[in-house]
PDB file of N, CA and C in Angstrom:
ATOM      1  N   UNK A   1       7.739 -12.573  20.040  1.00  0.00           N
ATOM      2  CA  UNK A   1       6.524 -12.656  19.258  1.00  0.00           C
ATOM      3  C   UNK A   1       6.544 -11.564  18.186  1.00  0.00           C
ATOM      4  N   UNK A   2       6.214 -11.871  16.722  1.00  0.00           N
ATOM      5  CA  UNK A   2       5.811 -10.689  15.941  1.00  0.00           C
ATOM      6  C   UNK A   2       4.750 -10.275  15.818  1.00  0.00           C
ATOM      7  N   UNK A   3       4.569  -9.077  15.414  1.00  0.00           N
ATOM      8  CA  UNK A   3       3.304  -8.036  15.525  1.00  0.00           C
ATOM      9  C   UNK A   3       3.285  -7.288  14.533  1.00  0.00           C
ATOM     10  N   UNK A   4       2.343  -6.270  14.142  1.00  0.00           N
ATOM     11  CA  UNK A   4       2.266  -5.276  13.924  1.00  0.00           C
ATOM     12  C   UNK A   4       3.547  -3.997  14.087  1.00  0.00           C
ATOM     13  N   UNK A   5       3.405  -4.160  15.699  1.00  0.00           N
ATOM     14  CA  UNK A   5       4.290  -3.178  16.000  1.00  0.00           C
ATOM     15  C   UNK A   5       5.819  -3.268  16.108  1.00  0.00           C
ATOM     16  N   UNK A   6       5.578  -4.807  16.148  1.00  0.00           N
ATOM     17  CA  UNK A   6       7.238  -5.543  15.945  1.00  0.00           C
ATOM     18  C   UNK A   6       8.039  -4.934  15.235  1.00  0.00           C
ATOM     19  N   UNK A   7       7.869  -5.040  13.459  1.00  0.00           N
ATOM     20  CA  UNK A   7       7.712  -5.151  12.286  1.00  0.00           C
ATOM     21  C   UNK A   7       7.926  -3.418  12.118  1.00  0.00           C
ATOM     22  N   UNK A   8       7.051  -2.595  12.600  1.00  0.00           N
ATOM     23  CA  UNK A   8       6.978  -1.080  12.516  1.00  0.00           C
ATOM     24  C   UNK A   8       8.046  -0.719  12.919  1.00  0.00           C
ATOM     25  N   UNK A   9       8.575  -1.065  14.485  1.00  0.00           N
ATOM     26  CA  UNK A   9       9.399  -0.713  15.126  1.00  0.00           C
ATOM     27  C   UNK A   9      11.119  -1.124  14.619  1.00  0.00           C
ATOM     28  N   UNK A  10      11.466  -2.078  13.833  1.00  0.00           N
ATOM     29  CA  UNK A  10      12.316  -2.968  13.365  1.00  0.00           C
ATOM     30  C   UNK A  10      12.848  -2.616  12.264  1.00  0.00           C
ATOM     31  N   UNK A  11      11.306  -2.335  11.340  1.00  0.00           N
ATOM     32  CA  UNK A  11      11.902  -2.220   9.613  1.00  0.00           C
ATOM     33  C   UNK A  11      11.421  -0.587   9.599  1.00  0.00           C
ATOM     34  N   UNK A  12      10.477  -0.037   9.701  1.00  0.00           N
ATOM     35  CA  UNK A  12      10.189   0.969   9.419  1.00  0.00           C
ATOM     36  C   UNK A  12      10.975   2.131   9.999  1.00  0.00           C
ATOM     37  N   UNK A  13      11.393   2.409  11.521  1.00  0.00           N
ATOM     38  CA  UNK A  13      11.834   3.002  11.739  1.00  0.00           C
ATOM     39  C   UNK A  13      13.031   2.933  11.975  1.00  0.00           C
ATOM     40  N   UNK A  14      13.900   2.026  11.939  1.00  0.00           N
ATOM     41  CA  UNK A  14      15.492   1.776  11.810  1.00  0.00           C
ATOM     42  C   UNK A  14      15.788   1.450  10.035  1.00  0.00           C
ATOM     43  N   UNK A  15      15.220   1.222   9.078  1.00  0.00           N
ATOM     44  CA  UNK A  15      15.406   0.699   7.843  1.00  0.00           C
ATOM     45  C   UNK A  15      16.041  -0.423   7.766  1.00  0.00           C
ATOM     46  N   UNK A  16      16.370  -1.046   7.072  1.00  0.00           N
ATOM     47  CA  UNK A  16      16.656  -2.564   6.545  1.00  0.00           C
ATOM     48  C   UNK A  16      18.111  -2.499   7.119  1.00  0.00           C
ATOM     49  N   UNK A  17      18.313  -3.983   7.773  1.00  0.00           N
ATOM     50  CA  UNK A  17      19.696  -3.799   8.642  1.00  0.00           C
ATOM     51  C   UNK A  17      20.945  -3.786   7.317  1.00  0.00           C
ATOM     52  N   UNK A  18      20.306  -4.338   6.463  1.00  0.00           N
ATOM     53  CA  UNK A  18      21.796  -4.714   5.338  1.00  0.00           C
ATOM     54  C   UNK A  18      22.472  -2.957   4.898  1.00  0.00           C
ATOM     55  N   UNK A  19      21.250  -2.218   5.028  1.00  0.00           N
ATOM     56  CA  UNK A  19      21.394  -0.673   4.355  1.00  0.00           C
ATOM     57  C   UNK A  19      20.421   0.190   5.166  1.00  0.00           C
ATOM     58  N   UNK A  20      21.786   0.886   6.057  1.00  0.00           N
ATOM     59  CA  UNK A  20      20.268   1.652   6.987  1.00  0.00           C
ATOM     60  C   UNK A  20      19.901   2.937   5.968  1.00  0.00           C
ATOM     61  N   UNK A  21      20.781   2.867   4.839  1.00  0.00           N
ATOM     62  CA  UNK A  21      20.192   4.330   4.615  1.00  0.00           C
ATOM     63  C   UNK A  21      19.312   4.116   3.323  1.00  0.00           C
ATOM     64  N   UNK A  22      18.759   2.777   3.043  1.00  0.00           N
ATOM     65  CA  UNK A  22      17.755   2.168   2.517  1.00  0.00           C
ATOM     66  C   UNK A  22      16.320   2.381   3.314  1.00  0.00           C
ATOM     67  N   UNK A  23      15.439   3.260   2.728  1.00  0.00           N
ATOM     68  CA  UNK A  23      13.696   2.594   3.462  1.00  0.00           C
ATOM     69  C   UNK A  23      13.658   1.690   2.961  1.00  0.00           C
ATOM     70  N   UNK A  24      12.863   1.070   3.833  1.00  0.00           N
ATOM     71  CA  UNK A  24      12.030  -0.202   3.489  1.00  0.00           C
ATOM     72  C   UNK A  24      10.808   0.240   2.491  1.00  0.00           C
ATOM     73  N   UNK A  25       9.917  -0.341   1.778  1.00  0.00           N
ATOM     74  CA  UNK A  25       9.188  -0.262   0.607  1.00  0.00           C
ATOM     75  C   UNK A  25       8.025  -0.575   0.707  1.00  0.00           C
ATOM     76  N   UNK A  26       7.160   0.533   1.674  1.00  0.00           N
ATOM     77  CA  UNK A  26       5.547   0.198   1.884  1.00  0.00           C
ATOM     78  C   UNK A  26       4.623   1.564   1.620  1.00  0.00           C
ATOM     79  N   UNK A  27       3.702   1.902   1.774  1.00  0.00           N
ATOM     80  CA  UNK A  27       2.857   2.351   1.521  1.00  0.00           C
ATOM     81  C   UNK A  27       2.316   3.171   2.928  1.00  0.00           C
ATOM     82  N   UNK A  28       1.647   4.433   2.458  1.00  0.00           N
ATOM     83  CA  UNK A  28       1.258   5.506   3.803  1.00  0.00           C
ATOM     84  C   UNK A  28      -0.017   5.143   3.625  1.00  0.00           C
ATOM     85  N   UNK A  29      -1.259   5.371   4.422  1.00  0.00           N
ATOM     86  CA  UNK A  29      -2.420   5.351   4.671  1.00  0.00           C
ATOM     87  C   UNK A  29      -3.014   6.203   3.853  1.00  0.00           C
ATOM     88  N   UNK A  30      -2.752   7.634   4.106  1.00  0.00           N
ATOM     89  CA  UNK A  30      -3.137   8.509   3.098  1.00  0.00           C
ATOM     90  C   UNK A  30      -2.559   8.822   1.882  1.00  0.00           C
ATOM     91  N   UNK A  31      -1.735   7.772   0.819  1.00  0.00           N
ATOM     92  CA  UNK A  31      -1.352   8.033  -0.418  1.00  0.00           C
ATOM     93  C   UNK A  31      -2.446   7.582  -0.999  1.00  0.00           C
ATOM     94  N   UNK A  32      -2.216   7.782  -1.883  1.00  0.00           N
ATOM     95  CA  UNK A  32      -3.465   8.321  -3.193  1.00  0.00           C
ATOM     96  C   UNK A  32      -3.409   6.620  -3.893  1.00  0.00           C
ATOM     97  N   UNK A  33      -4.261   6.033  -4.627  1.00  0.00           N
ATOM     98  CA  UNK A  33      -4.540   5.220  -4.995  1.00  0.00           C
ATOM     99  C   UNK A  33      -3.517   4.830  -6.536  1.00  0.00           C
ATOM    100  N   UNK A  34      -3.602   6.048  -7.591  1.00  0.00           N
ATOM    101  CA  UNK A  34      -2.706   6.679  -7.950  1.00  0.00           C
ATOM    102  C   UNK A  34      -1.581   6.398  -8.048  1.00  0.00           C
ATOM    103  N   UNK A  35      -0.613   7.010  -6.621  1.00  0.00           N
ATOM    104  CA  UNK A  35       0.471   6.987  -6.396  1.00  0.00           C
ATOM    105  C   UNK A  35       0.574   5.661  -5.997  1.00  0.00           C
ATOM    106  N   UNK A  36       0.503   4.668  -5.644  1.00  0.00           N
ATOM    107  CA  UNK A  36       0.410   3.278  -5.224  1.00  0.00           C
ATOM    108  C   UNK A  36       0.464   3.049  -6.461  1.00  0.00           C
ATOM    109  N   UNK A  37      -0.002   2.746  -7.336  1.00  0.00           N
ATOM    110  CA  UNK A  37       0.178   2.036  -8.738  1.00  0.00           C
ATOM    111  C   UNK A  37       0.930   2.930  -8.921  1.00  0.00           C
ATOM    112  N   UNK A  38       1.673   3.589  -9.152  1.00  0.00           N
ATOM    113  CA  UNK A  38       2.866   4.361  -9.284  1.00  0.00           C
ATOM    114  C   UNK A  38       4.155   3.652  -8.891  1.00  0.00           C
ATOM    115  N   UNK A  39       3.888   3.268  -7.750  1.00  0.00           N
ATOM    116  CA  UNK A  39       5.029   3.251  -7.010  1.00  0.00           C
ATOM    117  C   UNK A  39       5.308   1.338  -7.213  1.00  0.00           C
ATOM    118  N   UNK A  40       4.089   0.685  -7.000  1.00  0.00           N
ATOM    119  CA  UNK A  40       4.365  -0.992  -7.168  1.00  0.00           C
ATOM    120  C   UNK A  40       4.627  -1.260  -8.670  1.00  0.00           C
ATOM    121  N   UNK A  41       4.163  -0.433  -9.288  1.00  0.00           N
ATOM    122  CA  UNK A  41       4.339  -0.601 -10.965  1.00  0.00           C
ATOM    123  C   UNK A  41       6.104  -0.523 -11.649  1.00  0.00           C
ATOM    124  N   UNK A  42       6.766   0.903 -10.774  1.00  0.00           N
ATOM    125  CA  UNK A  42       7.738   1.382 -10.524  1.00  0.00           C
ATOM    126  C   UNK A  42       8.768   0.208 -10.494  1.00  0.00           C
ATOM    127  N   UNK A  43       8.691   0.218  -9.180  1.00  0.00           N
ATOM    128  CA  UNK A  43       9.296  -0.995  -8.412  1.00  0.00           C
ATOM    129  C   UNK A  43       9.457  -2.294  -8.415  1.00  0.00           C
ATOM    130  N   UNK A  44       8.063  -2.962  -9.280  1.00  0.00           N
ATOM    131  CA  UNK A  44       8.114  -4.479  -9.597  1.00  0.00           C
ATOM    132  C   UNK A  44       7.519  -5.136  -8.052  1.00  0.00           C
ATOM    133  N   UNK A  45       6.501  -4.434  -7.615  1.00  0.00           N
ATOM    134  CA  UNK A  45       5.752  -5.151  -6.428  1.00  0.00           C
ATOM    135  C   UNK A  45       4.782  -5.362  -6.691  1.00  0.00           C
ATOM    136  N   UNK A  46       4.319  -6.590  -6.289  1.00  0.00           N
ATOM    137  CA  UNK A  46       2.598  -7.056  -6.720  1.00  0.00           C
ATOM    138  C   UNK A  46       1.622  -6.637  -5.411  1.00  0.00           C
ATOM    139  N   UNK A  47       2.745  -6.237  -4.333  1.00  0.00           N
ATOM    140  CA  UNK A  47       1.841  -6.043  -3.027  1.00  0.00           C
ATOM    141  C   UNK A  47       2.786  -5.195  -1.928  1.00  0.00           C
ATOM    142  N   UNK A  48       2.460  -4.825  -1.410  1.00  0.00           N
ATOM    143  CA  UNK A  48       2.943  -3.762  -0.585  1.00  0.00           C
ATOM    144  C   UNK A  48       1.987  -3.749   0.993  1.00  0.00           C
ATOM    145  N   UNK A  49       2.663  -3.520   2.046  1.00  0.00           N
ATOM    146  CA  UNK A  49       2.207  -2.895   2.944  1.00  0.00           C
ATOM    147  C   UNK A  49       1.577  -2.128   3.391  1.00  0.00           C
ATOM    148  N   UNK A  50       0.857  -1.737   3.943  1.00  0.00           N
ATOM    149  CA  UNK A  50       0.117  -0.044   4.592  1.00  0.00           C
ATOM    150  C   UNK A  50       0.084   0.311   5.759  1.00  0.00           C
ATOM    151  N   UNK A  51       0.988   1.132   6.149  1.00  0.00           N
ATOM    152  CA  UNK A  51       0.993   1.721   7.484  1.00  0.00           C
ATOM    153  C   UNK A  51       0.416   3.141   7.564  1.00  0.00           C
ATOM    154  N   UNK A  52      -0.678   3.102   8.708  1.00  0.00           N
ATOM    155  CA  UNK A  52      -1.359   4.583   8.773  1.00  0.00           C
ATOM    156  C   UNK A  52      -0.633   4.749  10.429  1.00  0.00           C
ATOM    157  N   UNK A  53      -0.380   5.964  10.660  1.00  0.00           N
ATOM    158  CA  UNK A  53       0.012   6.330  12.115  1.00  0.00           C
ATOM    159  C   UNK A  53       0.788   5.552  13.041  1.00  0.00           C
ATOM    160  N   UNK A  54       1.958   4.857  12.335  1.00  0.00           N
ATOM    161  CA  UNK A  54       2.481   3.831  12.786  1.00  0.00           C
ATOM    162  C   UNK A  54       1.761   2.512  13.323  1.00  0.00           C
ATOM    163  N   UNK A  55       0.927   2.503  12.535  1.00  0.00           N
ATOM    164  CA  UNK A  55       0.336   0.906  12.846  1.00  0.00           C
ATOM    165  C   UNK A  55       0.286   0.428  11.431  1.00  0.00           C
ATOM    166  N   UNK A  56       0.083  -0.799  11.859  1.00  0.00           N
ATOM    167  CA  UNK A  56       0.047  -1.566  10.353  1.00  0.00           C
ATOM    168  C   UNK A  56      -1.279  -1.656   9.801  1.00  0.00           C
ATOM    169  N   UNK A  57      -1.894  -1.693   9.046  1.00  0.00           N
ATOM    170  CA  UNK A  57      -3.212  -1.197   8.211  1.00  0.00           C
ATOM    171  C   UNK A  57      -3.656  -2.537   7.427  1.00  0.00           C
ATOM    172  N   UNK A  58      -2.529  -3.129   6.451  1.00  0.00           N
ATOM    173  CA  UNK A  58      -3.140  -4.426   5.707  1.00  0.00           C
ATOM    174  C   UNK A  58      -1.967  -4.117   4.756  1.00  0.00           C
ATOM    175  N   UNK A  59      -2.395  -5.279   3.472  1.00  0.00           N
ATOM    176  CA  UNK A  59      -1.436  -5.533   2.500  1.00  0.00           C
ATOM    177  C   UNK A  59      -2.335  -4.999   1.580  1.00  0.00           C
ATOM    178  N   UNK A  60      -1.971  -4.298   0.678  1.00  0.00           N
ATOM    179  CA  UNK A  60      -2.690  -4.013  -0.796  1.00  0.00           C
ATOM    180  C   UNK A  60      -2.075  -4.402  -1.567  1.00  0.00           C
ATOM    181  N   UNK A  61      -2.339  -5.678  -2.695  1.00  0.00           N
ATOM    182  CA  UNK A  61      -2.252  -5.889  -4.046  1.00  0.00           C
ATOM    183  C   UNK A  61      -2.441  -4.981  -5.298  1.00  0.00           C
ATOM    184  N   UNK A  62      -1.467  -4.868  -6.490  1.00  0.00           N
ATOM    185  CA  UNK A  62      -2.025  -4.221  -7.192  1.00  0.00           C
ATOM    186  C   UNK A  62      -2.903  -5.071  -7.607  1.00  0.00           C
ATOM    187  N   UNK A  63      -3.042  -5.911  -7.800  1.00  0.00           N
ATOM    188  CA  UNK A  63      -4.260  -6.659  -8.534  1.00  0.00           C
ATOM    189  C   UNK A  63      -5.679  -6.301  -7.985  1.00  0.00           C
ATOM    190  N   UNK A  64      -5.831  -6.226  -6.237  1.00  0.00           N
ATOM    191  CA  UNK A  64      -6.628  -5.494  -5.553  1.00  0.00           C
ATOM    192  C   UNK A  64      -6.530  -3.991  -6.128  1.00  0.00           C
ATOM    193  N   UNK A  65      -6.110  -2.954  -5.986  1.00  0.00           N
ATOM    194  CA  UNK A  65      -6.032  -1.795  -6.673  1.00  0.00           C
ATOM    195  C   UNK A  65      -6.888  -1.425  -8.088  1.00  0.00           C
ATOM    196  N   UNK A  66      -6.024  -2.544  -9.163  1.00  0.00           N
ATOM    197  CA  UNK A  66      -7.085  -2.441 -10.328  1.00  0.00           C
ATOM    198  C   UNK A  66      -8.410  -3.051  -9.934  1.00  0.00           C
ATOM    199  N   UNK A  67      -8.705  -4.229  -9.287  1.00  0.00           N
ATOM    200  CA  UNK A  67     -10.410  -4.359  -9.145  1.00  0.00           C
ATOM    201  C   UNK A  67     -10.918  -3.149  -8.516  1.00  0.00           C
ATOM    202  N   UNK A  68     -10.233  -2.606  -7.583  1.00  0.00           N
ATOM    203  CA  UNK A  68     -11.061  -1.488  -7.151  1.00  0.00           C
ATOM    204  C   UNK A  68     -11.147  -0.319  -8.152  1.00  0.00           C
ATOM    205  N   UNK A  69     -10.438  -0.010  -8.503  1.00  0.00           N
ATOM    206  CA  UNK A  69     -10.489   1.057  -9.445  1.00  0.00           C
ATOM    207  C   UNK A  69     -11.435   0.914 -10.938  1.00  0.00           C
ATOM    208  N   UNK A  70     -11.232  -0.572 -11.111  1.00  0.00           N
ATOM    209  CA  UNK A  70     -12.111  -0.790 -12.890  1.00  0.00           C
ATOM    210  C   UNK A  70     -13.443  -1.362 -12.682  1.00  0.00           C
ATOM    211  N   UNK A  71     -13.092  -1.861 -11.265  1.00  0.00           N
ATOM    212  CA  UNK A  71     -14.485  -2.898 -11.270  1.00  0.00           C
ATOM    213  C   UNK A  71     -15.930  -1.774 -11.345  1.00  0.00           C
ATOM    214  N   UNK A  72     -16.636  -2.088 -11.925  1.00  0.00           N
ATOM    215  CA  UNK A  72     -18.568  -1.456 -11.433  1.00  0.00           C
ATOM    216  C   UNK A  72     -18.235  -0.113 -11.661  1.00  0.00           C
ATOM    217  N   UNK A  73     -17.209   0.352 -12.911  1.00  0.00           N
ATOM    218  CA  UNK A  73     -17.615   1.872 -12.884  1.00  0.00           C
ATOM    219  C   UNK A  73     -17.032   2.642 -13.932  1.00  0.00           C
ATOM    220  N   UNK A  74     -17.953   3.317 -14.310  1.00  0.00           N
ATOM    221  CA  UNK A  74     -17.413   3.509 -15.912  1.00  0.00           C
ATOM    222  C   UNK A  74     -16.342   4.469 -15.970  1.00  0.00           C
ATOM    223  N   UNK A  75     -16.144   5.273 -16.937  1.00  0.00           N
ATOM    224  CA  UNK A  75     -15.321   6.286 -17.283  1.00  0.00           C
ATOM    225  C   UNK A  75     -15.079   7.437 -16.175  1.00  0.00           C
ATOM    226  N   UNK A  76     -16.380   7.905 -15.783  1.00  0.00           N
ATOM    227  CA  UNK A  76     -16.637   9.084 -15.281  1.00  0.00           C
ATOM    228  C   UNK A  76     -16.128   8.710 -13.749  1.00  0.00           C
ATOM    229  N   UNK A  77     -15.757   7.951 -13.439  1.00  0.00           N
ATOM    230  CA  UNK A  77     -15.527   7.120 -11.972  1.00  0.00           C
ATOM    231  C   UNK A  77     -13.945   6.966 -11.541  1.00  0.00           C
ATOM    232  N   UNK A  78     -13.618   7.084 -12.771  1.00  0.00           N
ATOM    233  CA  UNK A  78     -12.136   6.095 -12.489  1.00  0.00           C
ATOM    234  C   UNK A  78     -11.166   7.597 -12.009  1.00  0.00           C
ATOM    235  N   UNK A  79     -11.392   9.088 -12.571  1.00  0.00           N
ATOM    236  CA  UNK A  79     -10.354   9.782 -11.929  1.00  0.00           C
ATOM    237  C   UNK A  79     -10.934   9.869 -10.146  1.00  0.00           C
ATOM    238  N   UNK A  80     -12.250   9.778 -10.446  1.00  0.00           N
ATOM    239  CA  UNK A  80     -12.661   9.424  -8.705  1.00  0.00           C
ATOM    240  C   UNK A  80     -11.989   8.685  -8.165  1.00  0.00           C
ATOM    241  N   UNK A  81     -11.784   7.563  -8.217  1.00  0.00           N
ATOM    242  CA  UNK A  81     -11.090   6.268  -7.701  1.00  0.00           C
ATOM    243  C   UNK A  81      -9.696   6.187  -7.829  1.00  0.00           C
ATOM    244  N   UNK A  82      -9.288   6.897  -8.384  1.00  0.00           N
ATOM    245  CA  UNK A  82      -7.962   7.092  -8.668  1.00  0.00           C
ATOM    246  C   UNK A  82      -7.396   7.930  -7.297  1.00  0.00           C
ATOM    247  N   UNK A  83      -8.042   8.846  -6.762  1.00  0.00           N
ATOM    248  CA  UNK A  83      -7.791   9.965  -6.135  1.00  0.00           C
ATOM    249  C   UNK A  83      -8.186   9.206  -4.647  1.00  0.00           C
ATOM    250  N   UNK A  84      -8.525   7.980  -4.364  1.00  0.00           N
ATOM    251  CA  UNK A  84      -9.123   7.169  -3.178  1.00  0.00           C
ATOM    252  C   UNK A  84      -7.834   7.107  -2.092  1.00  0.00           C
ATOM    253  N   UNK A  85      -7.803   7.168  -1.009  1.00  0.00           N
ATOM    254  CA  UNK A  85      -6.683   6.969   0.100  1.00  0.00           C
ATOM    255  C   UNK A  85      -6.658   5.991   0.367  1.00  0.00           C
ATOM    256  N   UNK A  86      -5.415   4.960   0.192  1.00  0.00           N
ATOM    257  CA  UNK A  86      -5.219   3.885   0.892  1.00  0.00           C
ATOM    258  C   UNK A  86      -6.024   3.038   1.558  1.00  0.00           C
ATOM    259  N   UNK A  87      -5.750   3.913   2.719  1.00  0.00           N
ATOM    260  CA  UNK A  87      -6.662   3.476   4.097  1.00  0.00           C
ATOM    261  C   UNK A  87      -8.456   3.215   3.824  1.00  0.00           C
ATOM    262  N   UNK A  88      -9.158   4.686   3.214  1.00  0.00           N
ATOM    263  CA  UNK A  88     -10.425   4.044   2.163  1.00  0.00           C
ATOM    264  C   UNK A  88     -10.251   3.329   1.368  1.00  0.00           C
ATOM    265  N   UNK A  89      -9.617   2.258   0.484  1.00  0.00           N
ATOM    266  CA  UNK A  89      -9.967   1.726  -0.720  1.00  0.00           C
ATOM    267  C   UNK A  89      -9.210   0.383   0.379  1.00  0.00           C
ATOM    268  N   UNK A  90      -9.230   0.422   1.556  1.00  0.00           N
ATOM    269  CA  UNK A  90      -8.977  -1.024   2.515  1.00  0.00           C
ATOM    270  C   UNK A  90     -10.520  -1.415   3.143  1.00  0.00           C
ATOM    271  N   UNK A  91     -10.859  -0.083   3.664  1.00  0.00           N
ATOM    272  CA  UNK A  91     -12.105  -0.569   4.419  1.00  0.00           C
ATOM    273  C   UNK A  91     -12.819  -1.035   3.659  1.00  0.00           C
ATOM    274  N   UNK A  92     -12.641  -0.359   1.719  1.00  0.00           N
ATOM    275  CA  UNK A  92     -14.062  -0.852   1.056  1.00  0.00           C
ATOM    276  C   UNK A  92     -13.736  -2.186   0.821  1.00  0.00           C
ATOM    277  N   UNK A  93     -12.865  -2.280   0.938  1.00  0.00           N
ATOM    278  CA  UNK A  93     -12.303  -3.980   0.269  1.00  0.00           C
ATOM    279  C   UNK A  93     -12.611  -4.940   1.240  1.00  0.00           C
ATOM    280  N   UNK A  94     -12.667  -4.825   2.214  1.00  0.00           N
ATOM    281  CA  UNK A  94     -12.693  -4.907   3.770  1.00  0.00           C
ATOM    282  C   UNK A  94     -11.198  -6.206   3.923  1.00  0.00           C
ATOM    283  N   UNK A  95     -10.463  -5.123   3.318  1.00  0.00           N
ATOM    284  CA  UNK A  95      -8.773  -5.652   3.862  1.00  0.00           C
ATOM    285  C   UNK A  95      -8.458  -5.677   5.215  1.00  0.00           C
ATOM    286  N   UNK A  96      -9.016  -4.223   6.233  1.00  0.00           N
ATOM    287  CA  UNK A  96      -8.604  -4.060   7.847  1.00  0.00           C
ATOM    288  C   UNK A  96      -9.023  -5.057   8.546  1.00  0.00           C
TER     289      UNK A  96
END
């Protein structure tokens, strides 16, 4: 059966069988909102993973990312939102 922890246990902590000395390409709980569009922008990912404390957390879209970040808030908001953790800008979305 796959899981959560399947998946954690498989890809995350052994890395990708083709290249173990490849990580796999997901996202921490507590990275910065920021660094996530950093990193999928980077990379050419429209969506990424989130693992907080070795569990699996949800998928974040950048497309999710920019609504959260542009949607309902002006100027004065966005280095706020920018600076949001993962794991918060899931619950508000209610991704978990």
């Amino acid at each position: 059966m796959i899981n959560s922890q399947n998946i954690y246990e498989k890809v995350l902590k052994k890395g990708i069988e083709t290249n173990p000395n490849e990580a796999p390409v997901c996202l921490q709980a507590v990275q910065l909102a920021c660094e996530a569009v950093t990193i999928m922008s980077n990379g050419g990912h429209d969506s990424l993973p989130v693992y907080g404390e070795g569990k699996y957390m949800g998928t974040i879209c950048l497309k999710d990312l920019n609504q959260f970040i542009y949607a309902s808030s002006g100027p004065q908001l966005l280095y706020h939102k920018l600076n949001f953790e993962l794991e918060s800008i899931l619950y508000i979305m209610n991704k978990t």
